[in-house]
C-alpha atoms as a PDB file:
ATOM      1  CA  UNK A   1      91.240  53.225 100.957  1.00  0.00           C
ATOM      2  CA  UNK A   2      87.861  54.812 100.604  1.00  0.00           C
ATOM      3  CA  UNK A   3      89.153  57.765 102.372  1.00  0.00           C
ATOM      4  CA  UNK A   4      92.396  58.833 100.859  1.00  0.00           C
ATOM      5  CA  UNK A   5      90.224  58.491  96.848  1.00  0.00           C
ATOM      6  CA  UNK A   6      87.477  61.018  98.405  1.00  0.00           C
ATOM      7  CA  UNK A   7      90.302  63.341  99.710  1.00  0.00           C
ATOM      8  CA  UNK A   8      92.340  62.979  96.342  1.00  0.00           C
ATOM      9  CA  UNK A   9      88.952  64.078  94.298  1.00  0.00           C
ATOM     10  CA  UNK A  10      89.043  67.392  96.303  1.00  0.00           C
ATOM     11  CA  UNK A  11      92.508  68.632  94.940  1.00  0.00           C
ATOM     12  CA  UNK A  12      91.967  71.368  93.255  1.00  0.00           C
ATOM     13  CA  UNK A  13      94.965  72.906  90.374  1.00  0.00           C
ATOM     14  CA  UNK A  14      97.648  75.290  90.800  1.00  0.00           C
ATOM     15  CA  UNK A  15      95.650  77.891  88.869  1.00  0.00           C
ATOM     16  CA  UNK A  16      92.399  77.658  91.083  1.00  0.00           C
ATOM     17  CA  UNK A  17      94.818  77.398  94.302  1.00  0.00           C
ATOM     18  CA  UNK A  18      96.470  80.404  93.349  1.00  0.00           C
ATOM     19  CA  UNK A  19      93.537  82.244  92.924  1.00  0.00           C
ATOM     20  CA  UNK A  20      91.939  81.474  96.056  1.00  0.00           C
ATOM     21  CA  UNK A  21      95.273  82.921  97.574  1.00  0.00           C
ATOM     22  CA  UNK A  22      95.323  85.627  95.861  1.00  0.00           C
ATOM     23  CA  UNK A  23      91.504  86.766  97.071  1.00  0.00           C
ATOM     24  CA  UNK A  24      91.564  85.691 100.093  1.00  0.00           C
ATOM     25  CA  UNK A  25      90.881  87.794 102.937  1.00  0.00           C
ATOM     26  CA  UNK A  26      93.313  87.028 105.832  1.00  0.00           C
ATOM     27  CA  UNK A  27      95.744  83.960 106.030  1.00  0.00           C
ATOM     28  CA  UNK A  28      97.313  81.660 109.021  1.00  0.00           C
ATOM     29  CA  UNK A  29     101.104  82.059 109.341  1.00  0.00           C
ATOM     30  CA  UNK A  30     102.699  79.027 111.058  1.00  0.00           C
ATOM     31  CA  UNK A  31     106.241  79.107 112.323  1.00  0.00           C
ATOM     32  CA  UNK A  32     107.748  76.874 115.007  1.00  0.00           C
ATOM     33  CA  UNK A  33     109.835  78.520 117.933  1.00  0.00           C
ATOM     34  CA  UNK A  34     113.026  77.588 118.989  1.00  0.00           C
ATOM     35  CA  UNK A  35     111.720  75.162 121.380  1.00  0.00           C
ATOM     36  CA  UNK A  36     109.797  73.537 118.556  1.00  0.00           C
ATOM     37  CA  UNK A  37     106.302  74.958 119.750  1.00  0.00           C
ATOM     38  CA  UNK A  38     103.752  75.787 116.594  1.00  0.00           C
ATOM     39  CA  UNK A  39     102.710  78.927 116.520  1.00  0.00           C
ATOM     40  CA  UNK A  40      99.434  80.125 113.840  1.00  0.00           C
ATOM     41  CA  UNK A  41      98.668  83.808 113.469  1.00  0.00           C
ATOM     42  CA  UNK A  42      96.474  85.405 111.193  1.00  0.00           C
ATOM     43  CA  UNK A  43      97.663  88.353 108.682  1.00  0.00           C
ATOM     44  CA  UNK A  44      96.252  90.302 106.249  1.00  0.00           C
ATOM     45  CA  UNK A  45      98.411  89.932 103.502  1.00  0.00           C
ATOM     46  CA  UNK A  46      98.978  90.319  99.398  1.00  0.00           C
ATOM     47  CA  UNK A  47     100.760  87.649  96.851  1.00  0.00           C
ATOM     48  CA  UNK A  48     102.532  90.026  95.422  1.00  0.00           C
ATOM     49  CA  UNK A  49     105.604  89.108  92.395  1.00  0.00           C
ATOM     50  CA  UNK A  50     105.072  85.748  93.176  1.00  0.00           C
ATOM     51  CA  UNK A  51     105.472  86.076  96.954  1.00  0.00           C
ATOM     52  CA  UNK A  52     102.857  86.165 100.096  1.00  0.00           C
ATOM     53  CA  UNK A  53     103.644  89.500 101.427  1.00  0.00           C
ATOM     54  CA  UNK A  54     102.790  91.066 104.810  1.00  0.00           C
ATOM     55  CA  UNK A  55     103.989  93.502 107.462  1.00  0.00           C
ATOM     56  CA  UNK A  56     104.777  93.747 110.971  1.00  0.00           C
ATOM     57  CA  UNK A  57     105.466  96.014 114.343  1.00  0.00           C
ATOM     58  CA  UNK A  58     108.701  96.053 114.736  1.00  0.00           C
ATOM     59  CA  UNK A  59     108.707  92.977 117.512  1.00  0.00           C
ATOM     60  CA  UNK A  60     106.720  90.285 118.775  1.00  0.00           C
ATOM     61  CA  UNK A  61     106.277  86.253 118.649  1.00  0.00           C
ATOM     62  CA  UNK A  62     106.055  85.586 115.287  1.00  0.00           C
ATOM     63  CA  UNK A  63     109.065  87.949 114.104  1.00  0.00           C
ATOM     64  CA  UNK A  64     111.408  85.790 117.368  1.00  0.00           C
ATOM     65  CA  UNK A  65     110.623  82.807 115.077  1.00  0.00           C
ATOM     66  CA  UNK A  66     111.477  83.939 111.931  1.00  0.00           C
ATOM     67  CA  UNK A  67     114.717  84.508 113.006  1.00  0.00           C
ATOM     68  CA  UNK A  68     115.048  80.460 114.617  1.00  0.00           C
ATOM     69  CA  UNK A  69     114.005  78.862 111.200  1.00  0.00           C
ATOM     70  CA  UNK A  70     112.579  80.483 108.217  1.00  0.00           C
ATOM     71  CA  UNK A  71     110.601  77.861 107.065  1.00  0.00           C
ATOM     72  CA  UNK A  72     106.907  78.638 107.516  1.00  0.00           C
ATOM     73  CA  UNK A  73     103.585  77.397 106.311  1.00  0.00           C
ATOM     74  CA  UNK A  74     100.389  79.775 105.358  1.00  0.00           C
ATOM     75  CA  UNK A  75      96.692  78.695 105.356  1.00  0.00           C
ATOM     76  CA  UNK A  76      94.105  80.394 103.648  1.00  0.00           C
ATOM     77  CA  UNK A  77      90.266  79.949 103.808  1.00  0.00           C
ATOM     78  CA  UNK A  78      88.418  81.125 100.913  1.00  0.00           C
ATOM     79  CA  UNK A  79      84.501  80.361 100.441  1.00  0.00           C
ATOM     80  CA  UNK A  80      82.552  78.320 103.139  1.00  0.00           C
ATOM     81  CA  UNK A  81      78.871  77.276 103.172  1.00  0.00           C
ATOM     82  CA  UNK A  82      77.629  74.846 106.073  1.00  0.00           C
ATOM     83  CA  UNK A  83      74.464  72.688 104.136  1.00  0.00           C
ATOM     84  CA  UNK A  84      73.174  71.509 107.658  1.00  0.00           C
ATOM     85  CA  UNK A  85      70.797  68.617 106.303  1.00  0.00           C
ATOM     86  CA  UNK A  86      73.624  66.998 104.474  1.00  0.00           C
ATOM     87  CA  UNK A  87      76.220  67.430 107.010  1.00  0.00           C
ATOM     88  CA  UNK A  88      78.562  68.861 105.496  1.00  0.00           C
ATOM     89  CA  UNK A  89      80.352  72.308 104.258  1.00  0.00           C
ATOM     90  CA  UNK A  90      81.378  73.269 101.062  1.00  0.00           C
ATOM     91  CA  UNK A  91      84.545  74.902 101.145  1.00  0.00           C
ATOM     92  CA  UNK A  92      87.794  76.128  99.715  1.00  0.00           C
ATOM     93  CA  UNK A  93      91.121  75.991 101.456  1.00  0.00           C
ATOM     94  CA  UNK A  94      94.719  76.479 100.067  1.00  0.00           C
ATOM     95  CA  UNK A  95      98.096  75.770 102.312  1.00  0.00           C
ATOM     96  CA  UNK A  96     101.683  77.661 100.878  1.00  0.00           C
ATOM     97  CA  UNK A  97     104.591  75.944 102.287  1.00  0.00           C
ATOM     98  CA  UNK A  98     107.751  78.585 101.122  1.00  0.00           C
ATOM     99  CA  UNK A  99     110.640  80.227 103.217  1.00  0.00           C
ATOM    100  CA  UNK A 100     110.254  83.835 104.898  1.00  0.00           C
ATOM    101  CA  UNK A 101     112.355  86.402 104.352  1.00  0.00           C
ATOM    102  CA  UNK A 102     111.853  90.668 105.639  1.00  0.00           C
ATOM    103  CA  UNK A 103     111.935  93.024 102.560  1.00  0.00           C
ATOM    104  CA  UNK A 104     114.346  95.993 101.638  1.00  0.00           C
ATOM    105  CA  UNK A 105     113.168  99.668 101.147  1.00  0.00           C
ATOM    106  CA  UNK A 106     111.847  99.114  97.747  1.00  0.00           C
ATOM    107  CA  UNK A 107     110.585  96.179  97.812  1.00  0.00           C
ATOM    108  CA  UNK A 108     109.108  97.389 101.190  1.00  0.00           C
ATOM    109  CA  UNK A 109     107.291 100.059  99.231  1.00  0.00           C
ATOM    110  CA  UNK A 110     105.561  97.712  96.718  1.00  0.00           C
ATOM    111  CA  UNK A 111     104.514  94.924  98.674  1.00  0.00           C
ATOM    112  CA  UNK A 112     102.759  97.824 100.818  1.00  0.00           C
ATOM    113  CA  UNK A 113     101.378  99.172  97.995  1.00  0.00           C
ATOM    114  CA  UNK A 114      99.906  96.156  96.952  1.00  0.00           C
ATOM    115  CA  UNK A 115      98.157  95.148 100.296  1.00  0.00           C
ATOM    116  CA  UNK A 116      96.683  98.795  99.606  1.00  0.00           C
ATOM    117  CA  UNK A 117      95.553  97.734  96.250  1.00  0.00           C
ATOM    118  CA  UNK A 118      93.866  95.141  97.535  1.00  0.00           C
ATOM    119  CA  UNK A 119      92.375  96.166 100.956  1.00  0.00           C
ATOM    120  CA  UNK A 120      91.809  99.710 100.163  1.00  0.00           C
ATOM    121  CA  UNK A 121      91.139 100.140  96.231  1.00  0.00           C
ATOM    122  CA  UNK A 122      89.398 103.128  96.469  1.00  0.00           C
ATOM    123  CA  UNK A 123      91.532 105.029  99.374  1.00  0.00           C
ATOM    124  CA  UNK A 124      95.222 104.290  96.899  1.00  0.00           C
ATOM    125  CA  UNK A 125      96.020 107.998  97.011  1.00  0.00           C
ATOM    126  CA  UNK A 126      95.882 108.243 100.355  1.00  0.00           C
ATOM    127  CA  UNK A 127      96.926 104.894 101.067  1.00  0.00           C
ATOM    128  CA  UNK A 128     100.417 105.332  99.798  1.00  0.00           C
ATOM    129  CA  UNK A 129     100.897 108.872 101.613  1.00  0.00           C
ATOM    130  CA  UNK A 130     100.445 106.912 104.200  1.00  0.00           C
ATOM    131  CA  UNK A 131     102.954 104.218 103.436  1.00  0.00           C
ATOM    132  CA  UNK A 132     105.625 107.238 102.740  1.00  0.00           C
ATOM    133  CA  UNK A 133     104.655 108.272 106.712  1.00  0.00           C
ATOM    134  CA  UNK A 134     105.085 104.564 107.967  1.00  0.00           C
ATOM    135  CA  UNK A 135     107.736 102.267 105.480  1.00  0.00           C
ATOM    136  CA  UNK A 136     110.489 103.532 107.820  1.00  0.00           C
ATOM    137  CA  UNK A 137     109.191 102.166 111.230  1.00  0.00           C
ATOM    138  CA  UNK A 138     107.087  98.977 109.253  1.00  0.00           C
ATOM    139  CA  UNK A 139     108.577  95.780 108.608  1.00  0.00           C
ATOM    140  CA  UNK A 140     107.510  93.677 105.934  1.00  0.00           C
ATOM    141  CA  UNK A 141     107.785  90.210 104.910  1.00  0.00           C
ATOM    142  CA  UNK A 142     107.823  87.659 102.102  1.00  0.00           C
ATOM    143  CA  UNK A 143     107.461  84.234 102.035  1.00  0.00           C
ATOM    144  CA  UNK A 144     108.041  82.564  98.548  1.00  0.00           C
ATOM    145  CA  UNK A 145     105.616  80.122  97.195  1.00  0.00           C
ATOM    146  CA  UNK A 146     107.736  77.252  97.056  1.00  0.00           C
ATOM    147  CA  UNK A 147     104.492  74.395  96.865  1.00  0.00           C
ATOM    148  CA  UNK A 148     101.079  75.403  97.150  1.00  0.00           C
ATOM    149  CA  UNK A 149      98.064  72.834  97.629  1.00  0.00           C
ATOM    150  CA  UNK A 150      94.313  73.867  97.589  1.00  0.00           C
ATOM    151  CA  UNK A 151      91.348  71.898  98.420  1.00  0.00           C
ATOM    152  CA  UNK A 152      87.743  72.452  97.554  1.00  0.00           C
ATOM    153  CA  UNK A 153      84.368  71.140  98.132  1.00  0.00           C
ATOM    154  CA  UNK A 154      81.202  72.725  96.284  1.00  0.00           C
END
């Protein structure tokens, strides 16, 4: 009983979890493969119009999955401090469970633009020549924020 009070305390809002999303600086994609095998990779990524977005070469593990079942799950570590004489780490977590779906040209465009915005603030010109180079041979991805839970510790 003691447990499940101390984990409840930790729950942090909407608000706070969406912020910790929104700064932090890679995330865990989980999908499941057709023969029901997890499967966690990390992305740089961008929550942009609501959505987590991030792109892709044109192949590989994680894009097989998408196309078995679109439901996916995406983990995101924000501030951790180990306090070694207490045991314990003060942290910040947040988990997105939403559905994945690849974007269109112009939506393409943005959601690059954005993960430029936020990796590369000060390189924007010359971040988004180089998304005119690349949008044709990049594939990019959204997955909606359909319930989002964050945790904290401090």
């Amino acid at each position: 009983m003691h447990h499940s009070m101390r984990r409840q305390e930790r729950e942090i809002s909407t608000d706070s979890a969406l912020k910790i999303l929104k700064t932090g600086e890679y995330g865990i994609l989980s999908t499941l493969s057709s023969d029901g095998q997890p499967y966690g990779v990390p992305l740089n990524y961008a929550v942009h119009a609501d959505h987590i977005c991030f792109h892709s070469a044109s192949e590989g593990h994680k894009i097989e999955n998408f196309q078995f079942g679109d439901r996916v799950s995406f983990c995101v570590v924000g501030q951790t401090k180990v306090i070694p004489h207490k045991f314990t780490t003060n942290y910040e977590s947040v988990i997105v469970f939403g559905q994945i779906s690849e974007l269109s040209s112009t939506q393409k465009t943005e959601a690059l633009h954005a993960l430029i915005v936020k990796y590369s603030p000060d390189h924007i010109k010359q971040g988004d020549d180089y998304i005119d180079a690349a949008v044709d041979t990049t594939r990019v991805f959204s997955i909606s924020i359909d319930k989002i839970s964050g945790k904290a510790r401090s």
